[in-house]
C-alpha atoms as a PDB file:
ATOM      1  CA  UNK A   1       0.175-128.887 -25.314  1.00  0.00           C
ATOM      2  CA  UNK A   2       2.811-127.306 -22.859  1.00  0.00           C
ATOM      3  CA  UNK A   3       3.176-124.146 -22.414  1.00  0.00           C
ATOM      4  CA  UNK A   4       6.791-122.245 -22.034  1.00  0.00           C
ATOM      5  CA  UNK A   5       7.431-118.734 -20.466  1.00  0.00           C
ATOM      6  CA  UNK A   6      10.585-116.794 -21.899  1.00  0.00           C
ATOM      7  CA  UNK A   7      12.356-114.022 -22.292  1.00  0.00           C
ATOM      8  CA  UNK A   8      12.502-111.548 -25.196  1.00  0.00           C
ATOM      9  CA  UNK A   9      14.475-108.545 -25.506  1.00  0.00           C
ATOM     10  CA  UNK A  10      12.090-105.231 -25.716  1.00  0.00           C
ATOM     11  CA  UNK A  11      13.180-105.105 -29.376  1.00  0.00           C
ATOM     12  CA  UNK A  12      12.851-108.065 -30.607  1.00  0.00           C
ATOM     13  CA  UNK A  13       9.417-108.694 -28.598  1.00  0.00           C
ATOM     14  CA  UNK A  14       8.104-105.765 -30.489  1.00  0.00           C
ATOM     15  CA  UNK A  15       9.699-107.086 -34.058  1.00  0.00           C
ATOM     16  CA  UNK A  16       7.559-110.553 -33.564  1.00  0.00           C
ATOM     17  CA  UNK A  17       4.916-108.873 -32.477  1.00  0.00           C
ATOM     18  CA  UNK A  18       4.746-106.568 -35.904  1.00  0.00           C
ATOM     19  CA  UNK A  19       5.698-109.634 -37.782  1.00  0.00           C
ATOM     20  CA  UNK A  20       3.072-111.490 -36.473  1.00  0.00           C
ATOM     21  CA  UNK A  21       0.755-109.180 -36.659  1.00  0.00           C
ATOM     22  CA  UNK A  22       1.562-108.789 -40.574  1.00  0.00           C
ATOM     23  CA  UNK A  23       1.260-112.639 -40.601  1.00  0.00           C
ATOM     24  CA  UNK A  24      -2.124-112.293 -38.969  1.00  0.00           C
ATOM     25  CA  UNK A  25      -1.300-114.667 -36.391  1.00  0.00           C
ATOM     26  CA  UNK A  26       0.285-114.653 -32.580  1.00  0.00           C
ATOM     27  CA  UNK A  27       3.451-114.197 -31.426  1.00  0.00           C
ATOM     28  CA  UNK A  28       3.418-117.431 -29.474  1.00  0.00           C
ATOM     29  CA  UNK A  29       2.187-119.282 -33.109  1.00  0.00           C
ATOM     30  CA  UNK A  30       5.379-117.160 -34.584  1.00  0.00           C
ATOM     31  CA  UNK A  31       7.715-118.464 -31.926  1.00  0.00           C
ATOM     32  CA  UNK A  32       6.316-122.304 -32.569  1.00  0.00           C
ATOM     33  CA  UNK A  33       6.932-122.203 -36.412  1.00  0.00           C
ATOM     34  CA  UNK A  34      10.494-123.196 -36.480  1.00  0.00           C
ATOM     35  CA  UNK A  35       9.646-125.700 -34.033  1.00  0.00           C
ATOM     36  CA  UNK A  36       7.476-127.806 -36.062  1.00  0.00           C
ATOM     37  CA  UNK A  37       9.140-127.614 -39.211  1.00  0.00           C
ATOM     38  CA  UNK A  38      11.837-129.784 -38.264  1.00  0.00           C
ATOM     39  CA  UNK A  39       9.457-132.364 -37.267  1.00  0.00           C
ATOM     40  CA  UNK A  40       7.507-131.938 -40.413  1.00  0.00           C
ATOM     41  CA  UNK A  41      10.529-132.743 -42.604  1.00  0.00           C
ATOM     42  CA  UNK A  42      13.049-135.713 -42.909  1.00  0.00           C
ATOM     43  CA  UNK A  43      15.602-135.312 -40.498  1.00  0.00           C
ATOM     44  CA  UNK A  44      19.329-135.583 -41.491  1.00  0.00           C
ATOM     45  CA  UNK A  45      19.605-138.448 -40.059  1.00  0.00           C
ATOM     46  CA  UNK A  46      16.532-140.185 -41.608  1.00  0.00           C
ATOM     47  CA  UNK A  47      17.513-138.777 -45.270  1.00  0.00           C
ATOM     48  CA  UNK A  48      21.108-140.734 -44.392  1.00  0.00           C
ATOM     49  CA  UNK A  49      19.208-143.864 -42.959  1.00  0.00           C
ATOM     50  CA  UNK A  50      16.762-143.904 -46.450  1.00  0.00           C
ATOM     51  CA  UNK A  51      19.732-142.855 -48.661  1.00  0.00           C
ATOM     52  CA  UNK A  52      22.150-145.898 -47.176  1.00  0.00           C
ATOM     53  CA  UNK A  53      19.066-148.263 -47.312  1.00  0.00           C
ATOM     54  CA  UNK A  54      18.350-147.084 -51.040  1.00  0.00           C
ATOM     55  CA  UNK A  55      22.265-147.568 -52.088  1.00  0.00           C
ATOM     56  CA  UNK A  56      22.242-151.266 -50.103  1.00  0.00           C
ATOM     57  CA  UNK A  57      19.324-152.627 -51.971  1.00  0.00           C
ATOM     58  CA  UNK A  58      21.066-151.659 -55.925  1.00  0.00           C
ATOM     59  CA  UNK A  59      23.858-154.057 -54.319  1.00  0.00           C
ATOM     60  CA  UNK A  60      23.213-157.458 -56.139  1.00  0.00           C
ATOM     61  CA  UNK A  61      26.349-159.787 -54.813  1.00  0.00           C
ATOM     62  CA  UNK A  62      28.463-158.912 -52.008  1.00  0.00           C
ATOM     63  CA  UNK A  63      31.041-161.371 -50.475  1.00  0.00           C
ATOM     64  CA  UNK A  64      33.440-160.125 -47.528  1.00  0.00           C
ATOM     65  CA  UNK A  65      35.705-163.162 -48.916  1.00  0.00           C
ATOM     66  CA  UNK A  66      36.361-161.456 -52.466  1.00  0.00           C
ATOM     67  CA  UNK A  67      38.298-158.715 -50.480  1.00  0.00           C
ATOM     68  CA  UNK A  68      42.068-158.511 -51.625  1.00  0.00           C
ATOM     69  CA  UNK A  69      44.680-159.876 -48.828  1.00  0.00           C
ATOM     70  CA  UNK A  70      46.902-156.952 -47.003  1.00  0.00           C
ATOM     71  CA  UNK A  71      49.969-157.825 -49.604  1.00  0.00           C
ATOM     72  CA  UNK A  72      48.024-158.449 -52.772  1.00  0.00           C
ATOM     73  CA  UNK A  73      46.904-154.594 -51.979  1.00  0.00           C
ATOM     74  CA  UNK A  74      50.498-153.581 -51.388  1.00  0.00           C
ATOM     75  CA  UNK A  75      51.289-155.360 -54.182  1.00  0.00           C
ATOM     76  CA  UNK A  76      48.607-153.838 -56.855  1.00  0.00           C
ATOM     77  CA  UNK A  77      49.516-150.148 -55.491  1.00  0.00           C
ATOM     78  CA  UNK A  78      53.087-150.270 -55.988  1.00  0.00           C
ATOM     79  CA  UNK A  79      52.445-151.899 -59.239  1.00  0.00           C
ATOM     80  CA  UNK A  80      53.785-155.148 -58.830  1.00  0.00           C
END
């Protein structure tokens, strides 16, 4: 583990320090929490990875050559 020096406002070093002591823990373990968290959930971009993989697999027949042609859309929208 690595250890980081910082800089905390009078303040708010003596907020975390009540807070942690109410959370019988350390300031240092305080500062860490939302560090991990992140790294304990799915990430945005793995939920959007799982979710696109999860859509892609319910997709039985897909052909790039059943796409309409650029005037058979025109066509279709202005109702002809």
């Amino acid at each position: 583990m690595k250890n980081i020096t910082g800089c905390l406002l009078e303040q708010l070093y003596r907020r975390a320090r009540i807070t942690a002591v109410e959370r019988d823990g350390s300031v240092s373990a305080l500062m860490w929490e939302p560090l991990r968290r992140p790294s304990a959930e799915e990430s945005d971009f793995a939920k959007g990875k799982r979710l696109q993989d999860e859509v892609r697999a319910t997709i039985r027949r897909f052909r790039a050559d059943d796409r309409l042609t650029r005037d058979a859309l025109h066509r279709r929208r202005a109702g002809g």
